[in-house]
PDB file of N, CA and C in Angstrom:
ATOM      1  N   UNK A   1     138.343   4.453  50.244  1.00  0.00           N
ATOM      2  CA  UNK A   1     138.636   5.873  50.183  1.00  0.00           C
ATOM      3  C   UNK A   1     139.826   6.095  49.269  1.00  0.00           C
ATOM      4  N   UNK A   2     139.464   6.970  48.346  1.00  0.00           N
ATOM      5  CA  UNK A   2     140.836   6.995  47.674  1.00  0.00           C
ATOM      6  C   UNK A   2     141.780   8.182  48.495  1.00  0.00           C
ATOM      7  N   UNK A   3     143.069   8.041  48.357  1.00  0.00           N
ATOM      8  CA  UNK A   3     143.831   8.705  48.807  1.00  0.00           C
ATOM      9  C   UNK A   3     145.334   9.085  48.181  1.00  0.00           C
ATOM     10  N   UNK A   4     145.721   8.419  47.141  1.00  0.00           N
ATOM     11  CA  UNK A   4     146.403   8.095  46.565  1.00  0.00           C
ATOM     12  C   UNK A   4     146.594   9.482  45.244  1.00  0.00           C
ATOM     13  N   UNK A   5     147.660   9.601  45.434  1.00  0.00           N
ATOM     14  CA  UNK A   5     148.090  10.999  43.981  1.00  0.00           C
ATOM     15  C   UNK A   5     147.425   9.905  42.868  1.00  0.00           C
ATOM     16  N   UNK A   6     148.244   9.067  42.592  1.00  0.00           N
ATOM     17  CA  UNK A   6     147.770   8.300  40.955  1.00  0.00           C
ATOM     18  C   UNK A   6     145.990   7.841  40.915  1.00  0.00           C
ATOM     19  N   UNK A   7     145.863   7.467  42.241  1.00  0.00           N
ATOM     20  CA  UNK A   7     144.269   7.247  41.762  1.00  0.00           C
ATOM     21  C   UNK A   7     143.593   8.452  41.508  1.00  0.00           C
ATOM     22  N   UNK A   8     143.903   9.940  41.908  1.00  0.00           N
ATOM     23  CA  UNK A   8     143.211  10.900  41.922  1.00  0.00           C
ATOM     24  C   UNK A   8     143.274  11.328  40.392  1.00  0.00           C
ATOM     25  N   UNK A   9     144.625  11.141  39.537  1.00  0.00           N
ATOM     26  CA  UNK A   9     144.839  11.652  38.911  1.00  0.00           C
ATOM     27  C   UNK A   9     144.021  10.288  37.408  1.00  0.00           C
ATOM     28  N   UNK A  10     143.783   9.329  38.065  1.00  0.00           N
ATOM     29  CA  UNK A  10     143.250   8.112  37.256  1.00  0.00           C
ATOM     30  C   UNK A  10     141.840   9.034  37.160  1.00  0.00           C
ATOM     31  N   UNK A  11     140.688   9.168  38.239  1.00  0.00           N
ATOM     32  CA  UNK A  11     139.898   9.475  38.434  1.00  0.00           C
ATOM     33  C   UNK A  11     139.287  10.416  37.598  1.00  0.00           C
ATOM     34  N   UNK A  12     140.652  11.997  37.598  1.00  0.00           N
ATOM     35  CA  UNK A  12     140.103  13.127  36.454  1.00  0.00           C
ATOM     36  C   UNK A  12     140.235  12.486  35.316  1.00  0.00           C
ATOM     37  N   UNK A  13     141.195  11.696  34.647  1.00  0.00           N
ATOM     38  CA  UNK A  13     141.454  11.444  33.657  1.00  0.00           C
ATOM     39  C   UNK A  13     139.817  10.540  32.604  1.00  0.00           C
ATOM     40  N   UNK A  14     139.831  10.061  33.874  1.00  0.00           N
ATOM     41  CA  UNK A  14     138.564   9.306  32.578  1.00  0.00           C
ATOM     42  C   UNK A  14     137.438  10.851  32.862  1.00  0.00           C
ATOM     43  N   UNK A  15     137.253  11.189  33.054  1.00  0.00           N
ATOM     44  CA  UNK A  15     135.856  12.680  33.375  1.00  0.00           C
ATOM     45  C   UNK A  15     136.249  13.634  31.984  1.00  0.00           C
ATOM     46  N   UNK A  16     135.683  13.498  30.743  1.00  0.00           N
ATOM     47  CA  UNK A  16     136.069  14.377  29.835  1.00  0.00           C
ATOM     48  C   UNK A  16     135.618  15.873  30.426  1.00  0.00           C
ATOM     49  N   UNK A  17     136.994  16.804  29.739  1.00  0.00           N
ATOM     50  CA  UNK A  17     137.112  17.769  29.880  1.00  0.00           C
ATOM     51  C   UNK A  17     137.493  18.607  31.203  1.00  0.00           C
ATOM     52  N   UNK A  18     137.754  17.459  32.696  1.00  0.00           N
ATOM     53  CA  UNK A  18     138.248  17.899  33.805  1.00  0.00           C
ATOM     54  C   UNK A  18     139.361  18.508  33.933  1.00  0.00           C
ATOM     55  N   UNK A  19     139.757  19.133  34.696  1.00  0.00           N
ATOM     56  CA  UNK A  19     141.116  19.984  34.704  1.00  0.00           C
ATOM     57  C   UNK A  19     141.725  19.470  36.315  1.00  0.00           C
ATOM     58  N   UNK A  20     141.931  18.833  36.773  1.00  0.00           N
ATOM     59  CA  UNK A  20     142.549  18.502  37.678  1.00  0.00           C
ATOM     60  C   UNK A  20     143.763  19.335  38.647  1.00  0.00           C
ATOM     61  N   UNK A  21     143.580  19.846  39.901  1.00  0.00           N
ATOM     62  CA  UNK A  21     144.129  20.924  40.365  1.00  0.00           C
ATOM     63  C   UNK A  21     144.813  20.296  41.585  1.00  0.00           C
ATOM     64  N   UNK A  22     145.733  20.074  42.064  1.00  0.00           N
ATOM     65  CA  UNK A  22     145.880  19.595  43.514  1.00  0.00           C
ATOM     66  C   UNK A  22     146.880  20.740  43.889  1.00  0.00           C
ATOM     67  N   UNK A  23     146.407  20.832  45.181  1.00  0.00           N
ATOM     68  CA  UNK A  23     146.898  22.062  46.215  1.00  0.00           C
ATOM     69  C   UNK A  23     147.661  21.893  47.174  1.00  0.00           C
ATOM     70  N   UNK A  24     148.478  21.911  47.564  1.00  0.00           N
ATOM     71  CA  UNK A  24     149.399  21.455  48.315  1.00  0.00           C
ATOM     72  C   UNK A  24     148.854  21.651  49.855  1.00  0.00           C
ATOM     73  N   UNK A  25     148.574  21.060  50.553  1.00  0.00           N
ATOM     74  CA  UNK A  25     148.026  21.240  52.214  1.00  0.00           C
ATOM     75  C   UNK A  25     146.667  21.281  52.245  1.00  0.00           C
ATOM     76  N   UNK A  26     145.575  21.044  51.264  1.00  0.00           N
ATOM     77  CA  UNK A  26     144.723  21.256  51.181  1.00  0.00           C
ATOM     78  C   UNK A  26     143.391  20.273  51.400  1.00  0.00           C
ATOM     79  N   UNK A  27     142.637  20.167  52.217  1.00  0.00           N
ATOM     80  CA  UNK A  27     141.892  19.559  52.205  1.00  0.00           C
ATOM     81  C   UNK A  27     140.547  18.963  51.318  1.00  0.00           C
ATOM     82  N   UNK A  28     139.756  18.113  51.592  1.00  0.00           N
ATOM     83  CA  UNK A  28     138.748  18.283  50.788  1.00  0.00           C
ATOM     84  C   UNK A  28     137.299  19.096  51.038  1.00  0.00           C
ATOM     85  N   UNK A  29     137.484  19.800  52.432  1.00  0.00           N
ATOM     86  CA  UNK A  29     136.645  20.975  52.519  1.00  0.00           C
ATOM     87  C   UNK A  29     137.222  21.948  52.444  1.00  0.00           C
ATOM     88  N   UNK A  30     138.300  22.281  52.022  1.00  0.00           N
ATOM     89  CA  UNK A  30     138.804  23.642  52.040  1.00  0.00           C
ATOM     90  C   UNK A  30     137.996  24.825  50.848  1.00  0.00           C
ATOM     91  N   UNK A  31     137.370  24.146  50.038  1.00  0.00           N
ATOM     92  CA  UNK A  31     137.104  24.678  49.431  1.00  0.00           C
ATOM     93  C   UNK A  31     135.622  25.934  49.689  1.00  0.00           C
ATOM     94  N   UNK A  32     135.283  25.046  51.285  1.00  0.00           N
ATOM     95  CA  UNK A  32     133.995  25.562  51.504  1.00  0.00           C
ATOM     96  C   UNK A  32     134.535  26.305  52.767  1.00  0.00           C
ATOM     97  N   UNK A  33     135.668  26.379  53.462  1.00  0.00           N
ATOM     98  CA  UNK A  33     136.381  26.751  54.608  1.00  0.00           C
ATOM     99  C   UNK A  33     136.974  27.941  53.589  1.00  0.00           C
ATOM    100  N   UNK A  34     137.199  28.038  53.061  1.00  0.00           N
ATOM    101  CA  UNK A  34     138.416  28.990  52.594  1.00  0.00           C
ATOM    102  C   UNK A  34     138.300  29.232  51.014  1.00  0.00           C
ATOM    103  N   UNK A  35     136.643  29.603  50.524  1.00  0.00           N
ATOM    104  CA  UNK A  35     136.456  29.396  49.129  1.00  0.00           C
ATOM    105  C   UNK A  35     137.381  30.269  48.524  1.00  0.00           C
ATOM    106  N   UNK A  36     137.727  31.735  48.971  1.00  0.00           N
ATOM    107  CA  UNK A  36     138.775  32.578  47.983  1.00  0.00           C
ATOM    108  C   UNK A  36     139.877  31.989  47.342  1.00  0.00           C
ATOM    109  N   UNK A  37     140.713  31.371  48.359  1.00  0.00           N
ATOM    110  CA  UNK A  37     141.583  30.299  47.669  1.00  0.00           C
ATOM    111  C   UNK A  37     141.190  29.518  46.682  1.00  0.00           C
ATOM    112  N   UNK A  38     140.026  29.128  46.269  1.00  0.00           N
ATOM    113  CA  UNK A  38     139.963  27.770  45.143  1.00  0.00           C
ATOM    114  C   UNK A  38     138.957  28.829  44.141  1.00  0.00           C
ATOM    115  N   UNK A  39     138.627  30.184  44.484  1.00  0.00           N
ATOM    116  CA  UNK A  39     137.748  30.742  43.529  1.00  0.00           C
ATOM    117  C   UNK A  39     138.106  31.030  41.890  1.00  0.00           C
ATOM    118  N   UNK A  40     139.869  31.140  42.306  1.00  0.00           N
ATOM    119  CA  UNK A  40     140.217  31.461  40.805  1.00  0.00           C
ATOM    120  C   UNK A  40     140.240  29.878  40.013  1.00  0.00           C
ATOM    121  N   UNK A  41     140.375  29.075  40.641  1.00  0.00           N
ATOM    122  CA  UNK A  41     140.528  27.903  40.026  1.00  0.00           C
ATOM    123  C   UNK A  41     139.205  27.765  39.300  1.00  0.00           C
ATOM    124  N   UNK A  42     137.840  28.071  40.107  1.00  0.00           N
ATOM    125  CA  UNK A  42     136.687  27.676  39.686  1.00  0.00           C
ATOM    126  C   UNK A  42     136.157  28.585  38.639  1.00  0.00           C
ATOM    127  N   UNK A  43     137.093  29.657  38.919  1.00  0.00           N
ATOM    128  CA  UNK A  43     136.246  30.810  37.742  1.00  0.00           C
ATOM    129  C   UNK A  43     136.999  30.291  36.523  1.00  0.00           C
ATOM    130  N   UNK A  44     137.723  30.134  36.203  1.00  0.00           N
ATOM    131  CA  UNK A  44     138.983  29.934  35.196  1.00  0.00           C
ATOM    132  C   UNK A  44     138.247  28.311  34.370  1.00  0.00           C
ATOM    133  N   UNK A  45     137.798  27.651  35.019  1.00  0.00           N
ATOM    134  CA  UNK A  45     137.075  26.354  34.711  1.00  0.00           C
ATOM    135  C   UNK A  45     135.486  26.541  33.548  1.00  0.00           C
ATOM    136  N   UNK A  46     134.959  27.660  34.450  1.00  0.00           N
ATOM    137  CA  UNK A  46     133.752  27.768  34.139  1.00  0.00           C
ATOM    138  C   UNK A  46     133.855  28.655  33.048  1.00  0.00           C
ATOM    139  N   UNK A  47     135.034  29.974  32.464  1.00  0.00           N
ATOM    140  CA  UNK A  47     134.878  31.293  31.940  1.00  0.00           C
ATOM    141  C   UNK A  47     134.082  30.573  30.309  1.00  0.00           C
ATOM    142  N   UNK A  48     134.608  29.509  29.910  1.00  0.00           N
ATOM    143  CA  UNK A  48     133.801  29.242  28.395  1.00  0.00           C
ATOM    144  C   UNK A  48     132.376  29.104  28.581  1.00  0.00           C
ATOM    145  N   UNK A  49     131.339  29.461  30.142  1.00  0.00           N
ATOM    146  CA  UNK A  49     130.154  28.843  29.802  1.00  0.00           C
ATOM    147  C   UNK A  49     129.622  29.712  30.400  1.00  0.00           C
ATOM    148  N   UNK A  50     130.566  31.153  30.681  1.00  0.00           N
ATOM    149  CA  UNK A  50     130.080  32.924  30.909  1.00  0.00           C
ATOM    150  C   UNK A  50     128.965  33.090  30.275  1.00  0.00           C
ATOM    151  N   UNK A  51     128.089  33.520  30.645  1.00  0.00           N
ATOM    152  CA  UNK A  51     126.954  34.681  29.683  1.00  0.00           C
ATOM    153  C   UNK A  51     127.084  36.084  29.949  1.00  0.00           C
ATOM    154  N   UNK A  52     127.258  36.112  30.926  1.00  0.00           N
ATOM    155  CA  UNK A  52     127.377  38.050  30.910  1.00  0.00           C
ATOM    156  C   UNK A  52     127.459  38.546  29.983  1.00  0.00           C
TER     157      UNK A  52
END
């Protein structure tokens, strides 16, 4: 299990084009517990691949 700040940050690093976000208190379901919180992160990720 990784758990580790540096392995996480090893991890994005090789993934071209990842943006790596860590949240302070945050779990790894929080995102599905509490999506408003991580929504701007995800919109902000995705806005170059908008069509609207």
């Amino acid at each position: 299990m990784w758990s580790k700040k540096s392995e996480t940050v090893e991890i994005a690093s090789a993934i071209p084009t990842s943006i790596l976000r860590i949240v302070p208190g945050a779990s790894h379901s929080d995102y599905v517990k509490d999506n408003t919180t991580f929504y701007h992160y995800i919109a902000a990720f995705l806005q170059p691949y908008r069509t609207e």
